[in-house]
Protein backbone atom coordinates (compact mmCIF):
# COMPACT_ATOMS: atom_id res chain seq x y z
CA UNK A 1 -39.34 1.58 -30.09
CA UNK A 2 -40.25 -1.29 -27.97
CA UNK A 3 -38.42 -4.33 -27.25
CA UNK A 4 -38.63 -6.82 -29.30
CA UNK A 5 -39.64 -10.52 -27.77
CA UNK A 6 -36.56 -12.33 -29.59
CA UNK A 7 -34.28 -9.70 -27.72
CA UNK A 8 -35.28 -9.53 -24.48
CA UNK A 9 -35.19 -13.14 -24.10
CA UNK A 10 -32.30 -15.83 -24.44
CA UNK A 11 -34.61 -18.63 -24.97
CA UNK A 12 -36.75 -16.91 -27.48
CA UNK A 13 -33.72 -16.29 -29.42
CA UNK A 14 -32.68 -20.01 -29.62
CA UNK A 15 -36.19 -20.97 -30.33
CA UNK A 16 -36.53 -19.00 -33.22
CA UNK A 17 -33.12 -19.42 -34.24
CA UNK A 18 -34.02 -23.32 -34.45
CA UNK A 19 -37.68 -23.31 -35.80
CA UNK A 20 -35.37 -21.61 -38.61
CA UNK A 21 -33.67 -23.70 -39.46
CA UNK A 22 -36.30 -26.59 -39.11
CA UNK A 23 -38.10 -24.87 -41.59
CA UNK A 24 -35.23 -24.25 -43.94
CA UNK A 25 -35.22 -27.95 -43.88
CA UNK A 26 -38.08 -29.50 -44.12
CA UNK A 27 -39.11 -26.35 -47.25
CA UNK A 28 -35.43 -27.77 -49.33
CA UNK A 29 -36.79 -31.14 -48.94
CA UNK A 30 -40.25 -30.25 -50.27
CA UNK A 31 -38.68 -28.17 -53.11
CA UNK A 32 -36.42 -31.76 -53.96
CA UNK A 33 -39.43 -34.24 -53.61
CA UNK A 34 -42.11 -32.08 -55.42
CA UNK A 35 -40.70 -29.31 -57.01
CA UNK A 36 -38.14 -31.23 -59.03
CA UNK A 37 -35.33 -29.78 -58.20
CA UNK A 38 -31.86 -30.36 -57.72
CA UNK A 39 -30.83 -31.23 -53.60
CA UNK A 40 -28.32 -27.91 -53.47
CA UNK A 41 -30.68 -25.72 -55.80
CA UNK A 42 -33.39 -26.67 -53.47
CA UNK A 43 -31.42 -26.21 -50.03
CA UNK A 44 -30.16 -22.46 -51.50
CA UNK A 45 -33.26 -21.70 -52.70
CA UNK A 46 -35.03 -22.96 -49.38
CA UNK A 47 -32.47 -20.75 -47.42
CA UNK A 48 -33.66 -17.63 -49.47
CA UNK A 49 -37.32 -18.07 -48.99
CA UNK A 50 -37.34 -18.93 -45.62
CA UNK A 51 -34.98 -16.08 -44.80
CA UNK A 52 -36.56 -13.69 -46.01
CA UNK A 53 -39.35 -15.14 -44.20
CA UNK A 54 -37.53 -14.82 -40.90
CA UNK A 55 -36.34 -11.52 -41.44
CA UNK A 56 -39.90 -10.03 -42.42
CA UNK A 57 -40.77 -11.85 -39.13
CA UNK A 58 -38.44 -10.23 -37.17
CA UNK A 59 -39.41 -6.87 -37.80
CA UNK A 60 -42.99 -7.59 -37.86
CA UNK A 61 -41.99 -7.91 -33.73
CA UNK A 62 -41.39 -4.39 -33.62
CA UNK A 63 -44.72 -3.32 -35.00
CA UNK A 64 -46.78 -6.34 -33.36
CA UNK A 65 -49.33 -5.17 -31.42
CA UNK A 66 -49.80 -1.53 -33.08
CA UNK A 67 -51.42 -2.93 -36.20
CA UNK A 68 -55.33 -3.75 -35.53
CA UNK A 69 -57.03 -2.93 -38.79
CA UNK A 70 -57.35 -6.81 -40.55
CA UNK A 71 -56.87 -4.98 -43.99
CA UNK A 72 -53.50 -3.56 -42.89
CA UNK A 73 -52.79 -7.23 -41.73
CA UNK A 74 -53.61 -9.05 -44.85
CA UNK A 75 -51.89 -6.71 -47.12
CA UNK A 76 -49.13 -7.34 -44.78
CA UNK A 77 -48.60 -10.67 -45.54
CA UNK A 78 -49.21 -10.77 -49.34
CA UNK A 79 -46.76 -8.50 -49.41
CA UNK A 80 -44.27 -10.60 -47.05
CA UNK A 81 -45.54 -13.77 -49.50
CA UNK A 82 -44.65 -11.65 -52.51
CA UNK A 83 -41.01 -10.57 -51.17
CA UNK A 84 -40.36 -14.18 -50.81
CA UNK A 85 -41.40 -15.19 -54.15
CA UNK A 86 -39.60 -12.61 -55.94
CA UNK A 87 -36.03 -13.55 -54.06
CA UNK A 88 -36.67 -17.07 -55.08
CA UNK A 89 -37.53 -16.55 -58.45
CA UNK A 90 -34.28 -14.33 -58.74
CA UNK A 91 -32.30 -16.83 -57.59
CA UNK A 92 -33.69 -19.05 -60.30
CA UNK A 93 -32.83 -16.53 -62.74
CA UNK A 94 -29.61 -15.90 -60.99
CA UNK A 95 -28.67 -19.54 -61.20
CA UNK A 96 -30.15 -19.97 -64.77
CA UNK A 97 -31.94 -23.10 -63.56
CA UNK A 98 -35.18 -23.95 -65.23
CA UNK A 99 -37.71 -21.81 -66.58
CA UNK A 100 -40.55 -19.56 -65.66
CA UNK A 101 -42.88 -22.62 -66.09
CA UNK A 102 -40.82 -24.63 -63.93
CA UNK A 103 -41.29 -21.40 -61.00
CA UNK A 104 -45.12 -21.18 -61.70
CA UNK A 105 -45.59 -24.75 -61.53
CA UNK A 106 -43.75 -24.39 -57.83
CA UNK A 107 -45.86 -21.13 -56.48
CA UNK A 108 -48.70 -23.30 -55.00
CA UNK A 109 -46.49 -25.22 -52.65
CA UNK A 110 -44.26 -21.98 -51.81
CA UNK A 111 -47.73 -19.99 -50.90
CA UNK A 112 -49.06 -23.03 -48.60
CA UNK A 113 -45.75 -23.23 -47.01
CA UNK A 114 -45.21 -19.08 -46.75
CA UNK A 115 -48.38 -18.68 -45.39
CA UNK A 116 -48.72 -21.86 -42.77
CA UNK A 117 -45.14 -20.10 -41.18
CA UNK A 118 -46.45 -16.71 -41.64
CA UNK A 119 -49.45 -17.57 -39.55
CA UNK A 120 -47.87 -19.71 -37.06
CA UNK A 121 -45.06 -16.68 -36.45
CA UNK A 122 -48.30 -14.32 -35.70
CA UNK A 123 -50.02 -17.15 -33.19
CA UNK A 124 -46.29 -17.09 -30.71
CA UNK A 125 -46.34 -13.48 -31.18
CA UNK A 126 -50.15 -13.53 -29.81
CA UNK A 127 -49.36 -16.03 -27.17
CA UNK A 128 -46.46 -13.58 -26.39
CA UNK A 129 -48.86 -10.77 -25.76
CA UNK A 130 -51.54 -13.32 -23.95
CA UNK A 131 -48.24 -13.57 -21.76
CA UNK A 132 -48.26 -9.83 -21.00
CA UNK A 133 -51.59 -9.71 -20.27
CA UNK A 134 -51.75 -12.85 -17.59
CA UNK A 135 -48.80 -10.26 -15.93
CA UNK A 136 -51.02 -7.32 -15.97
CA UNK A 137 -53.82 -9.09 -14.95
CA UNK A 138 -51.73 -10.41 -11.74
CA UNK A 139 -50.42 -7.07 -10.89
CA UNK A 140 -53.54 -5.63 -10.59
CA UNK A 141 -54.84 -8.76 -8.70
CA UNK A 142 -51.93 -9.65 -6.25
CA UNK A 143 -49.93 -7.03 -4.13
CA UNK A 144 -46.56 -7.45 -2.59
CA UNK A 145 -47.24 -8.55 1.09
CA UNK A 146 -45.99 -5.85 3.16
CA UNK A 147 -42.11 -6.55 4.86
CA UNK A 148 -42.18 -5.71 8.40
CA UNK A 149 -38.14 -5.86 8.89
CA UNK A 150 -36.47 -3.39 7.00
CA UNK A 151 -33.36 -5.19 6.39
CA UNK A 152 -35.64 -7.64 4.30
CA UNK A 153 -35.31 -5.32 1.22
CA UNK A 154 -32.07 -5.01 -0.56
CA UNK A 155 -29.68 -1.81 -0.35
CA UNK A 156 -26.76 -3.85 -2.65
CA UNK A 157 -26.62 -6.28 -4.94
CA UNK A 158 -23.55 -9.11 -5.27
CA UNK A 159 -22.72 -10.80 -8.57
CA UNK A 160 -20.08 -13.09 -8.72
CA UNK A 161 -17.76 -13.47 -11.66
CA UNK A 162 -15.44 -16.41 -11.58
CA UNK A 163 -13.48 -15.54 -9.18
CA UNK A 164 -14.57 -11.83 -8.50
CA UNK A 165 -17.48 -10.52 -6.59
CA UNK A 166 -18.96 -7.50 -7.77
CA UNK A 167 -20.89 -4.86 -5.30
CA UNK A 168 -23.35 -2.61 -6.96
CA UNK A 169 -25.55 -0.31 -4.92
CA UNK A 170 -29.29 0.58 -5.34
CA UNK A 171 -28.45 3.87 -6.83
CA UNK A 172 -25.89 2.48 -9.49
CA UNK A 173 -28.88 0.13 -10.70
CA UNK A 174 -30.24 1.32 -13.90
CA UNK A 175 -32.82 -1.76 -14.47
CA UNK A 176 -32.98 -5.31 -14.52
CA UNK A 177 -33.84 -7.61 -17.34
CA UNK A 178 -34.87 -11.35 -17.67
CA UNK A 179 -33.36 -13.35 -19.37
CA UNK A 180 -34.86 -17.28 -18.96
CA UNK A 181 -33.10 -18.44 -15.68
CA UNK A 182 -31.38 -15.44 -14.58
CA UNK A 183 -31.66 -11.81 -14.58
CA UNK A 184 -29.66 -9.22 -16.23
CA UNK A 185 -28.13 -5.94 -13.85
CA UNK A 186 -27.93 -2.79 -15.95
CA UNK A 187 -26.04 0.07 -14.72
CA UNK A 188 -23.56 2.76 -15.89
CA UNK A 189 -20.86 0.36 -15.34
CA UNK A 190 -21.73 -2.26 -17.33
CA UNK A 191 -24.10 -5.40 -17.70
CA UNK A 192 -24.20 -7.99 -14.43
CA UNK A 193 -26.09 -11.66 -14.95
CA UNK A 194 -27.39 -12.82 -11.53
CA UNK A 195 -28.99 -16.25 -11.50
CA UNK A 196 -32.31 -15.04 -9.93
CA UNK A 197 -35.83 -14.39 -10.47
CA UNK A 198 -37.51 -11.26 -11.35
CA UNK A 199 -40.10 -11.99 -8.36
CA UNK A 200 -37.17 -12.38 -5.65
CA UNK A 201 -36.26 -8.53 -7.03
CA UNK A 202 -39.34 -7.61 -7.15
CA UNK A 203 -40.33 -8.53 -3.19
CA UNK A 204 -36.57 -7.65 -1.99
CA UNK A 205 -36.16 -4.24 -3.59
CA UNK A 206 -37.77 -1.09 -1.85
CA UNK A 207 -40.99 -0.84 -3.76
CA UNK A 208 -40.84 2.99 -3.78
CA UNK A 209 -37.94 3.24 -6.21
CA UNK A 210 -38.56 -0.15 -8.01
CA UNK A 211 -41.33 -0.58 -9.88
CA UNK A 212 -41.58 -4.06 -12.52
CA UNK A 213 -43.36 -2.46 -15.75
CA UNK A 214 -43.01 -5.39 -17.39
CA UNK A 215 -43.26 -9.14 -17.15
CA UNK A 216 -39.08 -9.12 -17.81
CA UNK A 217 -38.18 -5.46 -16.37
CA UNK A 218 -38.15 -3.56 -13.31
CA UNK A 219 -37.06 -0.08 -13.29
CA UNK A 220 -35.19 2.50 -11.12
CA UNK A 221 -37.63 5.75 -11.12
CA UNK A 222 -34.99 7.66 -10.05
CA UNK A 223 -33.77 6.98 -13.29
CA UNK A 224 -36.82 7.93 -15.59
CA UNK A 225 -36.49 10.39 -17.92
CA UNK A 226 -39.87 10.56 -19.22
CA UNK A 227 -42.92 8.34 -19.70
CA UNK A 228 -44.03 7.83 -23.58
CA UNK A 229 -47.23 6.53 -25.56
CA UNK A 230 -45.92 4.60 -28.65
CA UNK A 231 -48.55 3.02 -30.77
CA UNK A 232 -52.47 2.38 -29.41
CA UNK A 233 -52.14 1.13 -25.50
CA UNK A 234 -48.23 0.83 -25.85
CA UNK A 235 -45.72 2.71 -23.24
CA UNK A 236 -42.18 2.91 -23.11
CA UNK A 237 -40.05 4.46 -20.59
CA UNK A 238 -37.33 6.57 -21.45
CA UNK A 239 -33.99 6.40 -18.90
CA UNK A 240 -31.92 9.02 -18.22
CA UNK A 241 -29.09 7.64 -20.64
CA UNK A 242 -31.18 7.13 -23.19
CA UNK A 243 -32.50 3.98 -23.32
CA UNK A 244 -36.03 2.92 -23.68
CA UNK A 245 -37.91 0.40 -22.18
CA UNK A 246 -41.47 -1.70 -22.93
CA UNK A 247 -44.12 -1.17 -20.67
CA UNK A 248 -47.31 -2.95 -20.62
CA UNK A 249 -50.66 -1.90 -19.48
CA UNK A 250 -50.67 -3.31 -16.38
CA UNK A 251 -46.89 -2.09 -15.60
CA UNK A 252 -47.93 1.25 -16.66
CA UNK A 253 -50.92 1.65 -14.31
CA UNK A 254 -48.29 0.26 -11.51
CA UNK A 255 -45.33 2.74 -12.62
CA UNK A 256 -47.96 6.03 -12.60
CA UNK A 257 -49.66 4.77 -9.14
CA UNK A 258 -46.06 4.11 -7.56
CA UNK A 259 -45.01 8.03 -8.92
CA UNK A 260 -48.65 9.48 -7.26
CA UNK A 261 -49.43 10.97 -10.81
């Protein structure tokens, strides 16, 4: 399955963690002002819609991208809208608050609202994509200048923590992650953070055995299991331990030309 962008990403996580809530928000006060109801009736039944919202959302992420047909898309949604309508009105029933007329009276201003977030969700997943696109674009465009001193390129890696210093050699590297301002050190051991960039790795480690398949990961070939179509033009590579990793387009066409196949 690929990774999901909320995942792989600290400040996507906090972003969407806070548009949440923002929208829990300002949808309680619009329920209070024009939907007549009471302040905590509106903030619980705010906190239901928009959650299921937000978790229909989420896993839209994992299927993003592998969903082209607009009728499939659509259907999608009215059936995301629908979810949410039926949790609210449950909760009115639940609560014994009002009646249906009360609900139907409501369902315009829940559908505007429903769909306006629904549709803004898809546009940052989009962008997200537009982002893995500029990255495959520039790795087919720019090349690593070649390193003339040898000792330019890594053979260890040194994280600090507090007051210890951690050593990890190429071969213990699994693959590194970003992760906003720093990167992420996977290896059998354990999880390192090292406040770097993804391009200092990518121009420091040997190129033959590191190979960045994604805007946010480089992998260790040596540690490649297998290489895997998942969806239309989606990759993921499959470690040795199991895990599996996105790979775009562009990191795809870099990963097979690196391994001569």
């Amino acid at each position: 399955m690929q990774t999901h962008p909320f995942i792989e990403s600290v400040v996507n996580r906090i972003m969407g963690i806070t548009l949440a809530v923002v929208a829990w928000m300002v949808y309680a006060w619009l329920l209070f002002c024009y939907g007549q109801e009471g302040l905590w009736n509106a903030c619980l039944d705010g906190l239901v819609s928009v959650g299921l919202l937000a978790v229909a959302g989420f896993l839209y992420g994992y299927v993003d991208g592998t969903i082209h047909a607009l009728q499939i898309r659509v259907a999608l949604a009215v059936l995301v809208q629908a979810i949410s309508l039926a949790g609210a009105f449950e909760l009115q029933v639940l609560l014994e608050q009002g009646t249906t007329d009360d609900f139907v009276h409501t369902i315009p201003l829940r559908l505007v609202f429903g769909i306006l977030c629904w549709i803004v969700l898809l546009q940052w997943y989009r962008m997200n994509r537009t982002d893995d696109q500029e990255f495959e674009e520039a790795s087919e465009i720019e090349t690593v200048e070649p390193v003339q001193a040898e000792e330019a390129f890594l053979d260890r890696v040194s994280v600090k923590d507090g007051s210890r210093i951690h050593i990890i050699h190429l071969n213990e590297l699994l693959y590194l992650q970003a992760g906003g301002d720093y990167v992420t050190l996977f290896t059998p051991d354990g999880q390192f953070v090292k406040e770097q960039t993804m391009k200092y790795f990518e121009t420091h480690l040997p190129p033959t055995v590191f190979v960045r398949i994604h805007r946010s990961c480089i992998v260790n070939t040596e540690q490649i299991l297998r290489v895997e179509l998942f969806g239309k033009e989606n990759y993921q590579v499959r470690l040795k331990n199991g895990v599996c990793l996105r790979a775009s387009n562009g990191g795809y066409k870099l990963l097979k030309e690196r391994l001569s196949l």
